[in-house]
Protein backbone atom coordinates (compact mmCIF):
# COMPACT_ATOMS: atom_id res chain seq x y z
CA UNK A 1 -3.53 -27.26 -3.72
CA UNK A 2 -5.87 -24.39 -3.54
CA UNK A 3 -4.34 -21.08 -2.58
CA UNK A 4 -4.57 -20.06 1.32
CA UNK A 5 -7.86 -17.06 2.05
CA UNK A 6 -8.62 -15.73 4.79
CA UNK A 7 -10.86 -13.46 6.92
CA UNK A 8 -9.49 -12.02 10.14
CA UNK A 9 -10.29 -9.58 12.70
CA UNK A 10 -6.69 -7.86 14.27
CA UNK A 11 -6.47 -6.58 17.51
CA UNK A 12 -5.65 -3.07 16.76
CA UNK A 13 -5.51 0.21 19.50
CA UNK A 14 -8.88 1.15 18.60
CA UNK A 15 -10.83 -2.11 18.46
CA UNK A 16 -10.62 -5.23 16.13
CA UNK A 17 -9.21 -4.32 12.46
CA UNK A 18 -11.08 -6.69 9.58
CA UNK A 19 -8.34 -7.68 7.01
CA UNK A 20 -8.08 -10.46 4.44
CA UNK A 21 -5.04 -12.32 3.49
CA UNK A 22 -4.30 -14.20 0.77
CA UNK A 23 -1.41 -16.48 -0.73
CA UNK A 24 -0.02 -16.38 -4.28
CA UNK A 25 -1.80 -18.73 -6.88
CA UNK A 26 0.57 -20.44 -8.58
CA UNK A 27 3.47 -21.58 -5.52
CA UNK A 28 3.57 -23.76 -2.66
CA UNK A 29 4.58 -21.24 -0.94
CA UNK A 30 5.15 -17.40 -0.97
CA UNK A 31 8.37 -15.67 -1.55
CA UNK A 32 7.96 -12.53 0.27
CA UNK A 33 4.87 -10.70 2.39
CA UNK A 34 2.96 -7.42 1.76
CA UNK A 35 1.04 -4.91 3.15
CA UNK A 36 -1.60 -3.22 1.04
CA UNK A 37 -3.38 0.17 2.52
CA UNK A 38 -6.35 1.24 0.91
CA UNK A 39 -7.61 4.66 0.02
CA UNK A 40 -9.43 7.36 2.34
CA UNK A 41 -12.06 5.98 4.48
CA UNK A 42 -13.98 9.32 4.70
CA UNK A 43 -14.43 9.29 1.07
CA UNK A 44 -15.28 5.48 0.22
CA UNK A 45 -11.93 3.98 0.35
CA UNK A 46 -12.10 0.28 1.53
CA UNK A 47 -9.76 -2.37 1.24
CA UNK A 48 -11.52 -3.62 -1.76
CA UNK A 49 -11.26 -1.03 -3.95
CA UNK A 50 -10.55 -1.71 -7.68
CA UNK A 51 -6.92 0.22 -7.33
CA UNK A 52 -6.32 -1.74 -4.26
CA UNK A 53 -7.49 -5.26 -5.54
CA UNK A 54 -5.36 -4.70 -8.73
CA UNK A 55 -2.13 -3.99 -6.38
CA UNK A 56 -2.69 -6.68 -4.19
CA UNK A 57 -3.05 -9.17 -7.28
CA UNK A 58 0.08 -7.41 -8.77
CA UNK A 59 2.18 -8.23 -5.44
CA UNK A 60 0.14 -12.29 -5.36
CA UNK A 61 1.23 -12.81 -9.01
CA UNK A 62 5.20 -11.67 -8.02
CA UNK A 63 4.69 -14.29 -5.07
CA UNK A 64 3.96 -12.34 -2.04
CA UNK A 65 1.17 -13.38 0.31
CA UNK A 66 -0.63 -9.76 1.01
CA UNK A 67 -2.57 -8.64 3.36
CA UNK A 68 -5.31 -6.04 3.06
CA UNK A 69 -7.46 -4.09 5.91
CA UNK A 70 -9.96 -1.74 6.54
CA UNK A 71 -8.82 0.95 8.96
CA UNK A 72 -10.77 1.94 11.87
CA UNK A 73 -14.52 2.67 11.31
CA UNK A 74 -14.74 1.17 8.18
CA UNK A 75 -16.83 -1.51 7.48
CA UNK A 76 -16.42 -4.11 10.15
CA UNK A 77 -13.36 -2.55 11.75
CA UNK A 78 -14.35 -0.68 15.26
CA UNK A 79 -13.46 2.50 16.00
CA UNK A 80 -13.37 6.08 14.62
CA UNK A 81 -11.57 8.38 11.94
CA UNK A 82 -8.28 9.74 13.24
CA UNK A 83 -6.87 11.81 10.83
CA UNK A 84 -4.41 9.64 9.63
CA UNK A 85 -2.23 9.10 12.46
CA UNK A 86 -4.31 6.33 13.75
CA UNK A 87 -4.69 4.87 10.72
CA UNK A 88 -1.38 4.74 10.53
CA UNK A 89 -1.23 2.65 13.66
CA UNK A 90 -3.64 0.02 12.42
CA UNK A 91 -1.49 -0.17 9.23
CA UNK A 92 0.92 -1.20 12.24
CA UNK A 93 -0.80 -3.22 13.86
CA UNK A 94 -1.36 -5.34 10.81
CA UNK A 95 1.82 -5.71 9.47
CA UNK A 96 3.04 -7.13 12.86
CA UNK A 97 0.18 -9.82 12.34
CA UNK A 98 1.37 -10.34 8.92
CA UNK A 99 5.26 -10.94 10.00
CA UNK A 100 4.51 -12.62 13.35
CA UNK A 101 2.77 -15.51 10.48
CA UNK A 102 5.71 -14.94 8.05
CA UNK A 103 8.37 -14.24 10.60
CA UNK A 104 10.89 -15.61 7.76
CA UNK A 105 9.96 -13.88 4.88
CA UNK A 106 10.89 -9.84 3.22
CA UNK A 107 8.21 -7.70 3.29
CA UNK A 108 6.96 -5.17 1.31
CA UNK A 109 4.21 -1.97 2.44
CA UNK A 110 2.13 -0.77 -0.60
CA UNK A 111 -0.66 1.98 -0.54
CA UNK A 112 -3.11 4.14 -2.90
CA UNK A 113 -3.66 7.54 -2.53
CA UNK A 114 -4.39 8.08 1.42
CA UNK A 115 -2.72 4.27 1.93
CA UNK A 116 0.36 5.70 -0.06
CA UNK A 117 0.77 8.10 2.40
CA UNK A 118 0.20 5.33 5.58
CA UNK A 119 2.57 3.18 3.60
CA UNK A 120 5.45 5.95 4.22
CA UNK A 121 4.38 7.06 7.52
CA UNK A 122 4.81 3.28 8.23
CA UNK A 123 7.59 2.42 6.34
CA UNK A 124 9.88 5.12 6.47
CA UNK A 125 11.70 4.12 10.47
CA UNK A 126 11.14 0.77 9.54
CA UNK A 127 15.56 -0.57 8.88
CA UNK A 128 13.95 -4.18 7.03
CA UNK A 129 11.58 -2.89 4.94
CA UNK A 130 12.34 -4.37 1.19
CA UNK A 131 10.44 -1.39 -0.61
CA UNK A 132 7.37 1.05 -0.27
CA UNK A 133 5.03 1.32 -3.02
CA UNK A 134 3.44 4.80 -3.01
CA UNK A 135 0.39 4.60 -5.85
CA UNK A 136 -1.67 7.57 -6.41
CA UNK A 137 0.61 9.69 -4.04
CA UNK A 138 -2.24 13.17 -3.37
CA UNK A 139 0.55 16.09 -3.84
CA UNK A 140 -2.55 18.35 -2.36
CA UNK A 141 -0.74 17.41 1.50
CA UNK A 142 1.91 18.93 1.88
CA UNK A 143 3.35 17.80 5.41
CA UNK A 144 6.01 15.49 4.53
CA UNK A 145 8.60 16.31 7.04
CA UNK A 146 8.80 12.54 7.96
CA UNK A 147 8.98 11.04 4.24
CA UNK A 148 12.07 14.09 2.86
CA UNK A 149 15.20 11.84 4.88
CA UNK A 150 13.34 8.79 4.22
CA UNK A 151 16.28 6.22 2.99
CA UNK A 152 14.19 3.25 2.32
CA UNK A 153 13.99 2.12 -1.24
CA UNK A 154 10.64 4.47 -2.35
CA UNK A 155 8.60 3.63 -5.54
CA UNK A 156 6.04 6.05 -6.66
CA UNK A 157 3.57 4.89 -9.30
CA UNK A 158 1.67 7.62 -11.00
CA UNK A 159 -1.56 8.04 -13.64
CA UNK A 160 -0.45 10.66 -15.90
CA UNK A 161 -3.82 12.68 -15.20
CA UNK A 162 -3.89 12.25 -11.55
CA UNK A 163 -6.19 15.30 -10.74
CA UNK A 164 -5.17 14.74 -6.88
CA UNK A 165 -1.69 14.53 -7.44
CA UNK A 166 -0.18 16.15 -10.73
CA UNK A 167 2.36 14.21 -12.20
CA UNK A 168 4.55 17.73 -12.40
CA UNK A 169 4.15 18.68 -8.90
CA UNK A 170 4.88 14.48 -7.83
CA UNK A 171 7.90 14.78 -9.98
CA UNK A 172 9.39 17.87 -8.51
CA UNK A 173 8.38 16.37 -5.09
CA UNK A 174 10.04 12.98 -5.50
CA UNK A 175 13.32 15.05 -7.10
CA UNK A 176 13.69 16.70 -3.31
CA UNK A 177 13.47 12.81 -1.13
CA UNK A 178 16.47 10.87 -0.53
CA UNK A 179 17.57 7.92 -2.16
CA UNK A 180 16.27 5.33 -3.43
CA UNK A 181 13.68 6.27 -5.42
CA UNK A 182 11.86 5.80 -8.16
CA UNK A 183 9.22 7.56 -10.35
CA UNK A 184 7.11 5.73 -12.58
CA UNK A 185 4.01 7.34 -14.90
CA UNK A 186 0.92 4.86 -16.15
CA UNK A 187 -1.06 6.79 -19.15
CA UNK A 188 -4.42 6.89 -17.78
CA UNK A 189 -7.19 9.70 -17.66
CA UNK A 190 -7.76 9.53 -13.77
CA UNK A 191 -6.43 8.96 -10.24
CA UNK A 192 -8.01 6.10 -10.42
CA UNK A 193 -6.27 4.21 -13.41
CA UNK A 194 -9.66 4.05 -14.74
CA UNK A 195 -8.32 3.13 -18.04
CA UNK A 196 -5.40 1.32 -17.28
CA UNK A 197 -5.74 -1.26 -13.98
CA UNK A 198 -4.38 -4.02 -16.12
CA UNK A 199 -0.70 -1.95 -16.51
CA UNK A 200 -1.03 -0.84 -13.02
CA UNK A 201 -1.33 -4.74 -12.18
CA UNK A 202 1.54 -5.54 -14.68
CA UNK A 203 3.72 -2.53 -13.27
CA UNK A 204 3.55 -3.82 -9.75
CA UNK A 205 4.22 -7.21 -9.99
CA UNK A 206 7.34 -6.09 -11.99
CA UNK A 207 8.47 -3.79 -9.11
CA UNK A 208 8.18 -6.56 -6.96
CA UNK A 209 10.41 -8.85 -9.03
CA UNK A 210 13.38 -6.32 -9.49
């Protein structure tokens, strides 16, 4: 049977959100759901970007059925840039549509760079959230207030030369959150894993399997 694909458009508070969603290869059916937010939109950051496609495929191969998006403005998605916050609420917005078709299943909320900050904002108050997979974290913002008490379990997954977020300045960050957590570095020249998407891949599907 050929794995499940498809195109949506969510009803999100500024307009209709584009998002794709796609099944694990390899099962009959998946194991677990995920939510995968992509990089900032002001600076090119769609839902298919290489870091993003490589995390989703990470989560597919550990047998999740993920669901991507492209916040507001980007793309086909209506609306405008908010900063963040209403970002945020798209990110929202789609993971209801996610669990609302997988009302059974755990569910996981992933994110690079700008999405690993959504993925926080998000999952942080949420009590049944399995994980959060921060990749790419930018150390550059430094509000955090909401993310310091966070007791959800929190995995941050680093390049070693991330020039937007340092992996000294992630570490001592991490070292002041709450448990759970977890810290792990990927050699790789840039922030974007330029040299190393095939570990990143590997690293995330075995996140999602402990």
């Amino acid at each position: 049977m050929a794995r499940r694909i498809e195109s949506h458009f969510v009803p999100g508070p500024a307009g209709k959100i584009e998002a794709l969603l796609e099944e694990p290869e390899h099962l009959d059916a998946p194991t677990f759901a995920a939510l995968v937010c992509h990089p900032h939109p002001q600076h090119g950051g769609t839902m298919h970007n290489k870091v993003v496609h490589r995390i989703a495929r990470g989560l597919r191969s550990a047998g999740a059925v993920v669901l991507r998006f492209n916040y507001r403005g980007v793309n086909l998605s209506e609306g405008f840039y908010d900063n963040g916050i209403g970002e945020t609420e798209d990110a929202r917005s789609c993971l209801s549509f996610l669990l609302q078709r997988y009302s059974t299943l755990p569910y996981t909320i992933a994110g690079f760079s700008f999405g690993s900050r959504v993925a926080l904002r998000l999952g942080c108050p949420l009590p049944d959230v399995t994980r959060i997979i921060a990749v790419g974290y930018p150390t550059k913002y430094r509000e955090k207030d909401w993310m310091t008490n966070c007791p959800r379990d929190k995995v941050f997954v680093q390049s070693t030369h991330d020039e937007h977020g340092p992996i000294e300045e992630l570490r001592a960050e991490v070292a002041s959150l709450a448990e759970p957590k977890r810290l792990i570095q990927i050699p790789s020249k840039d922030h974007f894993f330029v040299d190393a998407l095939p570990q990143l891949e590997e690293t995330i599907r075995g996140i999602a399997t402990s």
